[in-house]
Protein backbone atom coordinates (compact mmCIF):
# COMPACT_ATOMS: atom_id res chain seq x y z
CA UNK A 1 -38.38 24.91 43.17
CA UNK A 2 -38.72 23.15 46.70
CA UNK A 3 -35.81 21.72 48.35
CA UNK A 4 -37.10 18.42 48.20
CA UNK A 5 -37.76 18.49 44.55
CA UNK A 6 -34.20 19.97 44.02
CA UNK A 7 -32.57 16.94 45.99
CA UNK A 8 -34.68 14.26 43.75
CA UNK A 9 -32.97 16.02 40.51
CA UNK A 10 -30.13 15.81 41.86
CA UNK A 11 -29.84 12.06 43.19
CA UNK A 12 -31.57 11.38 40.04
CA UNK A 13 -28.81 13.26 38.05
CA UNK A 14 -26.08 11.74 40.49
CA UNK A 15 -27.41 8.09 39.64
CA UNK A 16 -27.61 9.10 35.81
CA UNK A 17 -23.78 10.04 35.81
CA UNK A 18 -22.67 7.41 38.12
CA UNK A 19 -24.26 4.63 35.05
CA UNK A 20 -22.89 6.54 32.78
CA UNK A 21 -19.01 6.45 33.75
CA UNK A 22 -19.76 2.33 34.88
CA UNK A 23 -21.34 2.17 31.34
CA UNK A 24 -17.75 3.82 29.56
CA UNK A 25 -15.05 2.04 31.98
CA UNK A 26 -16.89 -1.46 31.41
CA UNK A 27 -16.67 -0.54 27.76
CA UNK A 28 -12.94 0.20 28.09
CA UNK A 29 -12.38 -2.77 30.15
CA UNK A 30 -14.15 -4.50 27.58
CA UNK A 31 -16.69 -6.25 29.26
CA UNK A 32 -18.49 -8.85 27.62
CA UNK A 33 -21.96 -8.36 29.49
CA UNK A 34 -21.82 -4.83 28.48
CA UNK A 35 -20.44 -5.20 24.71
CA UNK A 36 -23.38 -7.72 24.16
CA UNK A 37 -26.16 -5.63 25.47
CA UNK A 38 -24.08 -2.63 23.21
CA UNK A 39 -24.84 -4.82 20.59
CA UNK A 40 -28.40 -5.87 20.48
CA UNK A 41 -29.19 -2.03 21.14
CA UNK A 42 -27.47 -1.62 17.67
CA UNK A 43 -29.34 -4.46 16.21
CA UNK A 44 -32.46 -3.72 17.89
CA UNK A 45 -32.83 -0.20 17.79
CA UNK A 46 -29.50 1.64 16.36
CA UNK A 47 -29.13 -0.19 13.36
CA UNK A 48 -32.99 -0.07 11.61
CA UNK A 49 -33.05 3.54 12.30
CA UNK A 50 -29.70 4.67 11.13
CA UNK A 51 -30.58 2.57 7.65
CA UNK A 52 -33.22 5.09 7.18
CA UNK A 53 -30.74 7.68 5.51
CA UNK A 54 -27.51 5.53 6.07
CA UNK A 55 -25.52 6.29 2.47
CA UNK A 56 -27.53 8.98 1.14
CA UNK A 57 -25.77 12.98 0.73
CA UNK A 58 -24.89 14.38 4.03
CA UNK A 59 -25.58 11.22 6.13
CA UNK A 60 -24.12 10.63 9.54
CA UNK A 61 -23.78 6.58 8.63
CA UNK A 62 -22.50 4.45 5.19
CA UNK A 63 -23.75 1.82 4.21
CA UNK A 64 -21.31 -1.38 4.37
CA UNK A 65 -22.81 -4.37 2.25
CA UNK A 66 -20.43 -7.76 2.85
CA UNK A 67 -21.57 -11.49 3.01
CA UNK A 68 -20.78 -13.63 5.71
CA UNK A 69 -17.96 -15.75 5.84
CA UNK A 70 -19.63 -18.86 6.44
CA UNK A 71 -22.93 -18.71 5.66
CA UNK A 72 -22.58 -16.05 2.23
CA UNK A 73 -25.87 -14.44 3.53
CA UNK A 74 -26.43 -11.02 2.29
CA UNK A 75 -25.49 -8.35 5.02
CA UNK A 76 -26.26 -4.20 5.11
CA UNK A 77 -24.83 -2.49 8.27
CA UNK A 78 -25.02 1.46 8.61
CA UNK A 79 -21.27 2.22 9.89
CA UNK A 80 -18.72 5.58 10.22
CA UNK A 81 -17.14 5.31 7.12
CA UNK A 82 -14.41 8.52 6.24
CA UNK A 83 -13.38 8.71 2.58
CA UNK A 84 -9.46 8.66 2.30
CA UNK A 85 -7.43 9.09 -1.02
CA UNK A 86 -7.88 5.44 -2.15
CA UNK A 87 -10.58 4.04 -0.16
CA UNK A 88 -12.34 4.58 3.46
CA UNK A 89 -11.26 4.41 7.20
CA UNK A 90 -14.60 2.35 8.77
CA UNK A 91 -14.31 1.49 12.64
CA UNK A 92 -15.68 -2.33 11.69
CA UNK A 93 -14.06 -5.64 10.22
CA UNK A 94 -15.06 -7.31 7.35
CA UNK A 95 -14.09 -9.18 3.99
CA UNK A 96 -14.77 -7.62 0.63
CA UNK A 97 -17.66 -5.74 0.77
CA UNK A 98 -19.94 -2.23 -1.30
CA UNK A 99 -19.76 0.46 0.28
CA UNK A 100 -22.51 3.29 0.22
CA UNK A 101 -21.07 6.95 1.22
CA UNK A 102 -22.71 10.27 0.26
CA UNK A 103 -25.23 8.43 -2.13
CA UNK A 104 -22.25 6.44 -4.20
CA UNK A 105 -21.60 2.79 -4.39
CA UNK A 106 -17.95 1.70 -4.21
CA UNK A 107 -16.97 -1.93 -4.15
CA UNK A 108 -14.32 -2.05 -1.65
CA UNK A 109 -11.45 -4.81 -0.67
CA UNK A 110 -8.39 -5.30 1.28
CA UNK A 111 -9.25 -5.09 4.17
CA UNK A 112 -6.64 -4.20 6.58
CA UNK A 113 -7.10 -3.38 10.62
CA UNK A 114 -5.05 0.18 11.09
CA UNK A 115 -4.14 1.87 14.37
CA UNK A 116 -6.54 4.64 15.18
CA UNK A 117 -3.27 7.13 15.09
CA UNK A 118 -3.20 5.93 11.24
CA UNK A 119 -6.76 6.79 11.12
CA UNK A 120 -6.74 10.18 13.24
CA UNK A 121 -6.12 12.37 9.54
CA UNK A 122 -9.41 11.78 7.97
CA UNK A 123 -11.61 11.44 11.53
CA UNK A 124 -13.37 14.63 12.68
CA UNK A 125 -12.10 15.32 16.01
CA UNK A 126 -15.44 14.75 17.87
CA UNK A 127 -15.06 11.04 16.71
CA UNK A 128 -11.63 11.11 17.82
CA UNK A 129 -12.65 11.95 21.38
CA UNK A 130 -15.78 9.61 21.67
CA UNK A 131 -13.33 6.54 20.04
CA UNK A 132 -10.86 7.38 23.09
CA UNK A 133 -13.30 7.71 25.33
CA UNK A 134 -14.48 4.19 24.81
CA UNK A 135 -10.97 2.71 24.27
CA UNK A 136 -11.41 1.79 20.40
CA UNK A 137 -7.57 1.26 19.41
CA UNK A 138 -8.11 0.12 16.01
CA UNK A 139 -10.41 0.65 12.28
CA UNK A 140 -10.68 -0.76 9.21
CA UNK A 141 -9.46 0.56 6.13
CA UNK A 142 -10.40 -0.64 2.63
CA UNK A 143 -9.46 0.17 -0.74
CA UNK A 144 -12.28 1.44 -3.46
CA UNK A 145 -11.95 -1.37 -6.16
CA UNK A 146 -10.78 0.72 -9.53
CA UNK A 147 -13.76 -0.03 -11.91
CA UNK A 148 -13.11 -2.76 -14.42
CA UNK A 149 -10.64 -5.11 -11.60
C-alpha cells in the first residue's frame, strides 16, 4: 500500500473516531440536537427493521405494545426487555402495556423507573457497558399481570 493511500485511511479513520467520541459525550451530556437525530434514526430506520423478528425465540428486541397517554393510539416499539422473577427490566417508560419476549405475550403494569444498579442482575454485561458508556442511569421495570387480574 502507498504512503499516500495509507495516510487517507488513516485521516479517514482519525475523523471516524473523532465523530464517534463527539457522538457518545453529546449523548452523555445529553444533548438535545443529538438525542433527536438518535431518535428519528430509531424511527426511521432502527425501529421497522428490528420489528422484523422483535418478540419472536432468540430475538435481540421485545416487543412493547402501550397506548398513548393522550391520544389512546395503538403503539408497538421493539425494546431490550430482560425477564426478571415477576416481570421485565426494559430501558423505556411507559404506562400499562403487552409485552412480547421470546415469542410470549405478557400484559404488563406498574411501571416503576429503577436505578440501573437495581437493574445490573438480569443485564448481560455487554449491555451494561454500552448503557454506561452512553450515561443511561435509569430502566423501567414492570410487573407480568397474573392471568385472570
Amino acid at each position: 500500500m502507498s504512503l499516500r493511500t495509507m495516510t487517507v485511511v488513516g485521516a479517514l479513520l482519525l475523523g471516524l473516531l473523532t465523530v464517534v467520541i463527539v457522538f457518545v459525550l453529546r449523548m452523555r451530556a445529553r444533548s438535545q440536537r443529538v438525542l433527536n437525530a438518535v431518535r428519528r434514526v430509531n424511527r426511521a430506520i432502527v425501529n421497522p427493521r428490528q420489528m422484523r423478528s422483535a418478540g419472536t425465540p432468540g430475538a435481540y428486541a421485545s416487543v412493547i405494545r402501550h397506548r398513548g397517554r393522550t391520544s389512546g393510539r395503538p403503539y408497538e416499539t421493539p425494546v431490550g426487555a430482560v425477564a426478571t422473577d415477576d416481570g421485565f427490566v426494559i430501558v423505556l417508560d411507559s404506562g400499562s402495556a403487552t409485552n412480547v419476549n421470546e415469542g410470549h405475550t405478557y400484559r404488563v403494569d406498574q411501571p416503576e423507573v429503577i436505578p440501573m444498579e437495581a437493574a445490573a442482575a438480569y443485564l448481560p454485561a455487554k449491555d451494561q457497558r454500552n448503557h454506561r458508556l452512553i450515561g443511561v442511569e435509569q430502566c423501567l421495570r414492570v410487573r407480568r399481570v397474573e392471568p385472570g387480574r
